[in-house]
N, C-alpha and C. Protein backbone atom coordinates (compact mmCIF):
# COMPACT_ATOMS: atom_id res chain seq x y z
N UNK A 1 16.69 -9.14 0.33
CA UNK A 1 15.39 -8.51 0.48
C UNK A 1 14.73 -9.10 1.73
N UNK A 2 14.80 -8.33 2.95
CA UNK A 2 13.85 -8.56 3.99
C UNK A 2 12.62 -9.00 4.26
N UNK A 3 11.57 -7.92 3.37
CA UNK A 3 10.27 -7.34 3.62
C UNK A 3 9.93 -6.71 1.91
N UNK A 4 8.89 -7.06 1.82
CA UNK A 4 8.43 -6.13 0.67
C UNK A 4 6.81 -5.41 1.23
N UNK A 5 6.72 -4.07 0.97
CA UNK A 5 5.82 -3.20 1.37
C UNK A 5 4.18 -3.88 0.63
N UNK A 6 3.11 -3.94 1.02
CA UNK A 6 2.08 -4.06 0.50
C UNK A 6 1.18 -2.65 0.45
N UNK A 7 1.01 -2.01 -0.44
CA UNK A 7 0.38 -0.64 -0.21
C UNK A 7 -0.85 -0.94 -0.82
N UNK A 8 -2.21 -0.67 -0.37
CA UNK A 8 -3.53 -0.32 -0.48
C UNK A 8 -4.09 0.55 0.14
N UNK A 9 -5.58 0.33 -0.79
CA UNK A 9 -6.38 1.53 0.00
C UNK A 9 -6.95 0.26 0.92
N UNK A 10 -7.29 1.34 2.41
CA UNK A 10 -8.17 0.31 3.62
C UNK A 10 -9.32 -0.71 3.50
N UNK A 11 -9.93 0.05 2.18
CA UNK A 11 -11.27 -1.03 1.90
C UNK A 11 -10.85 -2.19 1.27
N UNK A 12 -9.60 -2.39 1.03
CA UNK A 12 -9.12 -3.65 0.58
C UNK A 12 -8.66 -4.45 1.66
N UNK A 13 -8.48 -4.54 3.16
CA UNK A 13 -7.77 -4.59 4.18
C UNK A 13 -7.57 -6.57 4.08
N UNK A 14 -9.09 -6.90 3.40
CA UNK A 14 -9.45 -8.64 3.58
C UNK A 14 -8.72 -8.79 1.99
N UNK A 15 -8.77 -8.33 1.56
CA UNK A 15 -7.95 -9.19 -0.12
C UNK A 15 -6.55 -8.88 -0.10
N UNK A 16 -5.71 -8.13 0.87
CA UNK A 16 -4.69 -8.20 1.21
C UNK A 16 -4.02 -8.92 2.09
N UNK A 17 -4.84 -9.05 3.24
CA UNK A 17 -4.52 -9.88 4.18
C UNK A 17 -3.93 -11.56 3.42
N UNK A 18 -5.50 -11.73 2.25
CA UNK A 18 -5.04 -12.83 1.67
C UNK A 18 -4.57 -13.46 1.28
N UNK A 19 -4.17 -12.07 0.28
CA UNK A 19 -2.60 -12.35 -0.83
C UNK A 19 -1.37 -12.30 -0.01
N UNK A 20 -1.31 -11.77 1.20
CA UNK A 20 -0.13 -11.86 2.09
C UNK A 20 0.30 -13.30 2.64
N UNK A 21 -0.93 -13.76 3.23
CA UNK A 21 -0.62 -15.11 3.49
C UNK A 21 -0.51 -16.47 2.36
N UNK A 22 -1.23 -16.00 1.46
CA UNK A 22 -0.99 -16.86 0.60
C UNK A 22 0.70 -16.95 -0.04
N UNK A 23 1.15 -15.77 -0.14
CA UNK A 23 2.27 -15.30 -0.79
C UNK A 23 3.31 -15.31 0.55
N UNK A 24 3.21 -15.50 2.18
CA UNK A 24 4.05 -16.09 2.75
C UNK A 24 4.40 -17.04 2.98
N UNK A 25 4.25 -17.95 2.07
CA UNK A 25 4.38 -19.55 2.30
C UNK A 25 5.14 -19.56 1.25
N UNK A 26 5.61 -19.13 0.62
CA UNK A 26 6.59 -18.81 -0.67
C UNK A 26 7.81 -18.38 0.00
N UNK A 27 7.81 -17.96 1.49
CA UNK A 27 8.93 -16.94 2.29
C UNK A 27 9.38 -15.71 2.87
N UNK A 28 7.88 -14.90 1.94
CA UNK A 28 8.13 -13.59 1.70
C UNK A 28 7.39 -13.27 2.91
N UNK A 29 8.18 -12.10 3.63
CA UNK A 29 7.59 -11.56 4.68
C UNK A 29 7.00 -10.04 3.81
N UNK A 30 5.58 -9.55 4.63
CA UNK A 30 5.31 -8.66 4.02
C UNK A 30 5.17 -7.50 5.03
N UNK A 31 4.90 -6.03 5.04
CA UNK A 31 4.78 -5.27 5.87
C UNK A 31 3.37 -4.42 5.04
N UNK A 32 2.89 -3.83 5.73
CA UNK A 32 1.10 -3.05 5.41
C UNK A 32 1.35 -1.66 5.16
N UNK A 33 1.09 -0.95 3.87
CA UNK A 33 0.84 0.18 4.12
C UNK A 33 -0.52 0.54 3.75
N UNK A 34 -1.61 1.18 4.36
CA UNK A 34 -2.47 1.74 3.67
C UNK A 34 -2.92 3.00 4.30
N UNK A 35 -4.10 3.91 3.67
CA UNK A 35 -4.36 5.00 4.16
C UNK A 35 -5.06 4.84 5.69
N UNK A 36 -4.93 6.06 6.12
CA UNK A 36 -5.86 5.82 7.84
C UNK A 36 -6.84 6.72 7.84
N UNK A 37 -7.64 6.53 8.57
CA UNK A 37 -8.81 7.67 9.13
C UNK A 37 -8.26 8.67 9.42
N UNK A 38 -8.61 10.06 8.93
CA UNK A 38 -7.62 11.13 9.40
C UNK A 38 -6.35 11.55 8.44
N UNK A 39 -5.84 11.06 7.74
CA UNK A 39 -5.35 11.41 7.18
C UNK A 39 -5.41 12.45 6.12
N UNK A 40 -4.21 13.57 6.09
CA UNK A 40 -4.64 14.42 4.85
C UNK A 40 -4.20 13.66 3.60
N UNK A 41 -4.26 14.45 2.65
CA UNK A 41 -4.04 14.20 1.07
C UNK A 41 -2.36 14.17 0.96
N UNK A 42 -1.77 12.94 0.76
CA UNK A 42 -0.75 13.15 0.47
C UNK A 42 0.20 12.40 1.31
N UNK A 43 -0.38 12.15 2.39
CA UNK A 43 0.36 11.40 3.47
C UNK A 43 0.31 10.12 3.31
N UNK A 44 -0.37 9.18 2.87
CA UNK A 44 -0.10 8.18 2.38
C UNK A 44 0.61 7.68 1.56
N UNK A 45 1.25 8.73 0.46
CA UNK A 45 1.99 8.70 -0.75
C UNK A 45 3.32 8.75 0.04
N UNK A 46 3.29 9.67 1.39
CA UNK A 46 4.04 10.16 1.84
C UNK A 46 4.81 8.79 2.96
N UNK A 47 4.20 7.94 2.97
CA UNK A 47 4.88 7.09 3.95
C UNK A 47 5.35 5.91 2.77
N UNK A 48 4.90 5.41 1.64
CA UNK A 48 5.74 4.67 0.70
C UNK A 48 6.46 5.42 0.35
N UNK A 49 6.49 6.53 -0.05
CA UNK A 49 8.25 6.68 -0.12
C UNK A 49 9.36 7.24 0.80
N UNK A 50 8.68 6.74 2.08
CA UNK A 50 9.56 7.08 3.07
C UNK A 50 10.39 5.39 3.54
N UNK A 51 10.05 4.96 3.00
CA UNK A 51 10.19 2.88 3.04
C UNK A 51 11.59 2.72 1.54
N UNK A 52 12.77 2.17 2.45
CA UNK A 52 13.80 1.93 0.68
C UNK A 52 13.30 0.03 0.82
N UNK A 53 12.11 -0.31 1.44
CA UNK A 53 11.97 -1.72 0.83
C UNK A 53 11.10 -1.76 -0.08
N UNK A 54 11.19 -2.96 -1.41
CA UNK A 54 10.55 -2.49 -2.48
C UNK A 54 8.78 -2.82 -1.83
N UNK A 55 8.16 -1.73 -2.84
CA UNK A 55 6.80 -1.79 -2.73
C UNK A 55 5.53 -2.24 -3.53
N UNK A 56 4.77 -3.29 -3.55
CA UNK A 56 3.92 -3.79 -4.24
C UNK A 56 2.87 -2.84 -4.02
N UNK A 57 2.26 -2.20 -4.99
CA UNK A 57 1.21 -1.34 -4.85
C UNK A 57 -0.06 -1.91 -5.46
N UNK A 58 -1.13 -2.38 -4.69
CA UNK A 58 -2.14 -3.06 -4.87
C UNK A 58 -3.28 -2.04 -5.42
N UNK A 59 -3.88 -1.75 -6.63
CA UNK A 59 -4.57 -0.58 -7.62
C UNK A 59 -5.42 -1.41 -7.83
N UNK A 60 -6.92 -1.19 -6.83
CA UNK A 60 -8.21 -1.34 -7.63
C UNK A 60 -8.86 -0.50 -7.45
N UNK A 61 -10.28 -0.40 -7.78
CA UNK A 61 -11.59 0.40 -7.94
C UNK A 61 -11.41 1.21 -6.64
N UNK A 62 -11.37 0.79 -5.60
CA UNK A 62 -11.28 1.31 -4.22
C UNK A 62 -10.12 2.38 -4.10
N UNK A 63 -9.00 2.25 -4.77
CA UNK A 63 -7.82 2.91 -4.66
C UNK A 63 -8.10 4.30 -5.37
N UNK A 64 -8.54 3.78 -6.70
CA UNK A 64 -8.70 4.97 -7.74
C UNK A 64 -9.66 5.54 -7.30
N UNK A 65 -10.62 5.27 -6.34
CA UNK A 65 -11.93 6.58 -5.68
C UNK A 65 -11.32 7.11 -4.89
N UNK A 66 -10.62 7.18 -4.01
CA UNK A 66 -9.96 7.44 -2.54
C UNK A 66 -8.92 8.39 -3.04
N UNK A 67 -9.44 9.63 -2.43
CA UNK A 67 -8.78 10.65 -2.37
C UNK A 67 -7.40 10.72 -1.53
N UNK A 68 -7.49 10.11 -0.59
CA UNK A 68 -6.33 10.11 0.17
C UNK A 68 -5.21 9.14 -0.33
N UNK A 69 -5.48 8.21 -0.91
CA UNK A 69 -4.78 6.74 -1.63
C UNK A 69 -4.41 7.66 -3.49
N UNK A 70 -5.11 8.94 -3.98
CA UNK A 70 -4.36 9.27 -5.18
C UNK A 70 -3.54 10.66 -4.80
N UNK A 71 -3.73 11.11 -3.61
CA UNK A 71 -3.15 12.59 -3.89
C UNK A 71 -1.95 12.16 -3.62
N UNK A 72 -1.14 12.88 -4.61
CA UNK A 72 0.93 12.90 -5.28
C UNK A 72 0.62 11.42 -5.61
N UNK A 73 -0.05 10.68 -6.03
CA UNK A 73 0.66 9.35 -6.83
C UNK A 73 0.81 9.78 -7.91
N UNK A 74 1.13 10.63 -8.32
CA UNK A 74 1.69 10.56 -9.75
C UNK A 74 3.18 10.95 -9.49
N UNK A 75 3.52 11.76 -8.28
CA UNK A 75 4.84 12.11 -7.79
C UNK A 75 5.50 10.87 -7.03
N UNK A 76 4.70 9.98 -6.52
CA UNK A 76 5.15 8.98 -5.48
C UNK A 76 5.71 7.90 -6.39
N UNK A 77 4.98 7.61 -8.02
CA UNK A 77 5.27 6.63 -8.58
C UNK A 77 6.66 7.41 -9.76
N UNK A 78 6.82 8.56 -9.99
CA UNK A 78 7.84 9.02 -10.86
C UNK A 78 8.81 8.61 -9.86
């Protein structure tokens, strides 16, 4: 295992950063996915499963409002 994916929504950008560094001193290299400005519905779902490294999907309050961070997660996570 290389890399493991970190997926959030953007308003999380500082409690990820955190858990990344905290959790690279353990070894683990991490890589960022989250939604962007501009983006349609779906494209975010659309780039974790375009990644075969496994993906930690970071789900809070911020995620579950964000339209762009739920459209196809129910297809992205089947």
């Amino acid at each position: 295992m290389n890399n493991i994916i970190l997926a959030f929504c953007s308003d999380n950008t500082a409690l990820t950063d955190q858990l990344a560094v905290k959790l690279s001193r353990a070894g683990i290299a991490f890589n960022q996915i989250c939604d962007q400005p501009g983006d349609q519905p779906g494209q975010f779902a659309a780039r974790i499963q375009s990644t075969d490294e496994p993906v930690l999907l970071i789900i809070t309050d911020n995620y579950l409002r964000n339209l762009n961070c739920m459209a196809d997660g129910l297809f992205m996570l089947q």
